[in-house]
N, C-alpha and C. Protein backbone atom coordinates (compact mmCIF):
# COMPACT_ATOMS: atom_id res chain seq x y z
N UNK A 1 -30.27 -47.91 -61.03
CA UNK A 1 -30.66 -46.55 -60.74
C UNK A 1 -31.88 -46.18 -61.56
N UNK A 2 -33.13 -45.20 -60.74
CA UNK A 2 -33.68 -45.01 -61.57
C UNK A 2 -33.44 -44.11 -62.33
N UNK A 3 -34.02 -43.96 -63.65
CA UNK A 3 -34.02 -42.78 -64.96
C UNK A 3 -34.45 -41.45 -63.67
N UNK A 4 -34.08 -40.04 -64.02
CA UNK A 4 -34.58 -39.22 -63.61
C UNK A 4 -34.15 -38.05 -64.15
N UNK A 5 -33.88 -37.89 -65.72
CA UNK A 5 -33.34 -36.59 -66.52
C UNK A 5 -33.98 -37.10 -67.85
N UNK A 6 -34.62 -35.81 -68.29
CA UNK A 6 -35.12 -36.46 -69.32
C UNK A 6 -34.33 -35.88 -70.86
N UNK A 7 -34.48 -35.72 -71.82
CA UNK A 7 -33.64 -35.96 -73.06
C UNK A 7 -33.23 -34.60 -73.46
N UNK A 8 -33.68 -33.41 -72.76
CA UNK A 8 -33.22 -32.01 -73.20
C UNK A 8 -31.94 -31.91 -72.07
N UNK A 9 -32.17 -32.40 -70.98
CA UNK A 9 -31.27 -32.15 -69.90
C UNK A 9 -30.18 -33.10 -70.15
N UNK A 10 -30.03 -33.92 -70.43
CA UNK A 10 -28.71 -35.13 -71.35
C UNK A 10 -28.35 -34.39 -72.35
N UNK A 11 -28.92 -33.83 -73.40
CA UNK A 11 -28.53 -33.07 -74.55
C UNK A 11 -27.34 -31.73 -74.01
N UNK A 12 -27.90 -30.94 -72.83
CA UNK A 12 -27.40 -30.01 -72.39
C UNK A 12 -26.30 -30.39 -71.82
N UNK A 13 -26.47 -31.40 -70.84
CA UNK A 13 -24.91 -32.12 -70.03
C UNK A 13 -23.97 -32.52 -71.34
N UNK A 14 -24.10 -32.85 -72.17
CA UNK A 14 -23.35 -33.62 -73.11
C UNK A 14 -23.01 -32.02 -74.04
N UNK A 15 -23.20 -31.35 -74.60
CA UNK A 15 -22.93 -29.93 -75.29
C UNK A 15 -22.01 -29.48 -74.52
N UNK A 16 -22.46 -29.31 -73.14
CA UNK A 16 -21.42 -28.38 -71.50
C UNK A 16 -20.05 -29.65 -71.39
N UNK A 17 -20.45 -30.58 -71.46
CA UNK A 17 -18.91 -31.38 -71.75
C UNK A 17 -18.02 -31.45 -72.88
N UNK A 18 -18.61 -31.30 -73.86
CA UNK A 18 -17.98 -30.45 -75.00
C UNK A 18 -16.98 -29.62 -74.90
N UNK A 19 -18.25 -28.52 -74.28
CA UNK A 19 -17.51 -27.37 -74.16
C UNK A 19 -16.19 -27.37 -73.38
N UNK A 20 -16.59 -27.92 -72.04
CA UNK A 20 -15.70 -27.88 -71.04
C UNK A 20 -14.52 -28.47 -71.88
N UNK A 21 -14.57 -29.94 -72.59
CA UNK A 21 -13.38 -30.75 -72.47
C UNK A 21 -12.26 -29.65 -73.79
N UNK A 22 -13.21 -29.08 -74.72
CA UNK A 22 -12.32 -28.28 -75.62
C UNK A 22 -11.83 -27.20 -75.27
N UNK A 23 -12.20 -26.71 -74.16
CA UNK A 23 -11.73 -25.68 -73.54
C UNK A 23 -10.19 -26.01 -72.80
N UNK A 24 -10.25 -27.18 -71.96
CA UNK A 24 -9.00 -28.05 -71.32
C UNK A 24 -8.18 -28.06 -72.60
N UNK A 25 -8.67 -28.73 -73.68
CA UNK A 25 -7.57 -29.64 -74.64
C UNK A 25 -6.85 -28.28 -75.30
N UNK A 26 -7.95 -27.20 -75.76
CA UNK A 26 -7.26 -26.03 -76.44
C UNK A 26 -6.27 -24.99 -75.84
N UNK A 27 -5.84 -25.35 -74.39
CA UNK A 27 -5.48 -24.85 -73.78
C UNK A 27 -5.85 -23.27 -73.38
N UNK A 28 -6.63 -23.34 -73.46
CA UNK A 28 -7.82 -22.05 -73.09
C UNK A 28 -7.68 -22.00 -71.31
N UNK A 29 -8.33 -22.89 -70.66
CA UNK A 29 -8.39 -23.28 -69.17
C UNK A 29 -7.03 -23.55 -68.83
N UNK A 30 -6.55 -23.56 -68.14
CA UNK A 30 -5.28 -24.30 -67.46
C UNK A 30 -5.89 -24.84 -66.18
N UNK A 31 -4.65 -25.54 -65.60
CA UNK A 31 -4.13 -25.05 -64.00
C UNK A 31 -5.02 -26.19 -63.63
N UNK A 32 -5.62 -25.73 -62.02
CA UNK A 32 -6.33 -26.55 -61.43
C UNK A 32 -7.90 -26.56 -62.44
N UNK A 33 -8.44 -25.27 -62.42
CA UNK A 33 -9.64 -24.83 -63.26
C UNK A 33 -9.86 -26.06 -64.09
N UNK A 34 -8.76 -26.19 -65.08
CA UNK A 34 -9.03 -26.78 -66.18
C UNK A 34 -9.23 -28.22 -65.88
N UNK A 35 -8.43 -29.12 -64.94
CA UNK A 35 -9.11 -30.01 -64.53
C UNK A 35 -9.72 -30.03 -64.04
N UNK A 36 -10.60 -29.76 -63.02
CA UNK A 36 -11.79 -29.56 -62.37
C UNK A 36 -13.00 -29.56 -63.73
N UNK A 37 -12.62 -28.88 -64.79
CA UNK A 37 -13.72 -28.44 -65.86
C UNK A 37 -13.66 -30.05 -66.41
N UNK A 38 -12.86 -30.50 -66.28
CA UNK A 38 -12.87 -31.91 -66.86
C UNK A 38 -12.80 -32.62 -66.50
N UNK A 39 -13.14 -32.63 -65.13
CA UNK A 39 -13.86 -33.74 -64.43
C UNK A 39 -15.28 -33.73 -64.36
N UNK A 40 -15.85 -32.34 -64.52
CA UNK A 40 -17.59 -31.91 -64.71
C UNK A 40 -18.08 -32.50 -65.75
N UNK A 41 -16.76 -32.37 -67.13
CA UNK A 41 -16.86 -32.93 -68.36
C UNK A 41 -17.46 -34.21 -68.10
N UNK A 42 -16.51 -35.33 -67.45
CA UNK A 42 -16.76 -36.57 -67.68
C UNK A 42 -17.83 -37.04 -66.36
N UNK A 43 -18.35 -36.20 -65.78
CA UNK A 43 -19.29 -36.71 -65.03
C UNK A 43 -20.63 -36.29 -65.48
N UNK A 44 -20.68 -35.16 -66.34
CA UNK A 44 -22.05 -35.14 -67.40
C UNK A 44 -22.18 -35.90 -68.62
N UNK A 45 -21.03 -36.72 -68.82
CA UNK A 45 -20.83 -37.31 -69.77
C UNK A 45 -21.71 -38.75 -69.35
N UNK A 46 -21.20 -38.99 -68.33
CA UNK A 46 -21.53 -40.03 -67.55
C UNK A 46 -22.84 -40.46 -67.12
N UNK A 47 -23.59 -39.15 -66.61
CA UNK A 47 -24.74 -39.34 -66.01
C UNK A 47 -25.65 -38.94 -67.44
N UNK A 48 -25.28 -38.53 -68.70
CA UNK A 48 -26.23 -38.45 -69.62
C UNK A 48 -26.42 -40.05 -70.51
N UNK A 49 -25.30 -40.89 -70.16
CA UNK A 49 -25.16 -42.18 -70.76
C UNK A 49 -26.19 -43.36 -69.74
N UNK A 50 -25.98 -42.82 -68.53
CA UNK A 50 -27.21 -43.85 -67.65
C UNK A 50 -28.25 -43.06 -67.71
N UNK A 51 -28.42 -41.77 -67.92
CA UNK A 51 -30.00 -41.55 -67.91
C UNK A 51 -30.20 -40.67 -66.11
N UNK A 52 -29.17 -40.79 -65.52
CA UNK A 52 -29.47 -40.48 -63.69
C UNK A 52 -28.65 -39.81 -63.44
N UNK A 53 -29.04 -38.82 -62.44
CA UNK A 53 -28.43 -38.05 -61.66
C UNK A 53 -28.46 -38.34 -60.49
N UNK A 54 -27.33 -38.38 -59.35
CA UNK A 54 -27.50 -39.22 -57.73
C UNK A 54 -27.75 -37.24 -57.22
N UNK A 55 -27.94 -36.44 -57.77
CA UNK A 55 -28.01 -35.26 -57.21
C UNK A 55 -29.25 -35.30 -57.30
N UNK A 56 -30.07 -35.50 -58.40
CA UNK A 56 -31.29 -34.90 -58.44
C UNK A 56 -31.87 -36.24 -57.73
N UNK A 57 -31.41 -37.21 -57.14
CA UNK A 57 -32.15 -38.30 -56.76
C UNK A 57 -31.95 -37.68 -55.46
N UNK A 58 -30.93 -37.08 -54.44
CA UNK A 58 -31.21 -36.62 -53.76
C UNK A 58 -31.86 -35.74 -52.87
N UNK A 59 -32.19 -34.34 -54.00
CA UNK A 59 -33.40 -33.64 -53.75
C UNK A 59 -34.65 -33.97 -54.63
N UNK A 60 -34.55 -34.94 -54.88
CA UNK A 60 -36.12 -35.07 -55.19
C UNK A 60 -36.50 -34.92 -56.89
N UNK A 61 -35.40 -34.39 -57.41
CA UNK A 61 -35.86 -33.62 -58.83
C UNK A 61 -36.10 -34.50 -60.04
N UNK A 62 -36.73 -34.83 -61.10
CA UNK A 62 -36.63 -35.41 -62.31
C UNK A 62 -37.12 -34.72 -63.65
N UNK A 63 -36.65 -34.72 -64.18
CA UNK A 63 -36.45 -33.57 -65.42
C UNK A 63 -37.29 -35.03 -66.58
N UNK A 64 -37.28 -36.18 -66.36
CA UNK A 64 -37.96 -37.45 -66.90
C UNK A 64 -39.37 -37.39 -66.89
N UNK A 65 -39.77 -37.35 -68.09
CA UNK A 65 -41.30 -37.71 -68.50
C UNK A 65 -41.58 -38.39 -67.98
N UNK A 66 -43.02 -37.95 -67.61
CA UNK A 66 -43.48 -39.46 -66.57
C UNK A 66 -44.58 -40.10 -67.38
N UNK A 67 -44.35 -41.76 -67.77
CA UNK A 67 -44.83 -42.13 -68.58
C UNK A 67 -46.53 -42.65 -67.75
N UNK A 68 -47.50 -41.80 -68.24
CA UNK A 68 -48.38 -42.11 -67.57
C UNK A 68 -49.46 -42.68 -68.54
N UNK A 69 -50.78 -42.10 -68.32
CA UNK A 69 -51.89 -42.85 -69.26
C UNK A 69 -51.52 -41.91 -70.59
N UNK A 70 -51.75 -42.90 -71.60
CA UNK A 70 -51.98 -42.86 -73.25
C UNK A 70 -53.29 -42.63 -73.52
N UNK A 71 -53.36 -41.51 -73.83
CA UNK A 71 -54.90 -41.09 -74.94
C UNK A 71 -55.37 -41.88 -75.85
């Protein structure tokens, strides 16, 4: 897959899974909610560890520096 998120947008997915998963564990969330929140958990978890999003590959988006010419 290619890279297409670049290192503020991984930082943010990975903080929001945080959040989400302590929210589940502290019993804050319940119910369906709370899994659902922790499945978001482990799929930003996921896509900040490869670097890709199959969403943003779908519309087009990349939040990834584009490594072009060096000064």
């Amino acid at each position: 897959m290619k890279k297409n998120m670049g290192s503020a947008d991984r930082i943010i997915r990975v903080i929001l899974a945080i959040v989400f998963a302590a929210l589940y564990f502290t019993g804050t969330v319940t119910g369906t909610l709370g899994i659902v929140l922790l499945v978001f958990a482990g799929v930003f978890i996921l896509t900040s560890l490869i670097s890709s999003c199959p969403l943003y590959s779908i519309f087009g988006i990349s939040t990834c520096p584009i490594d072009g010419k060096k000064a």
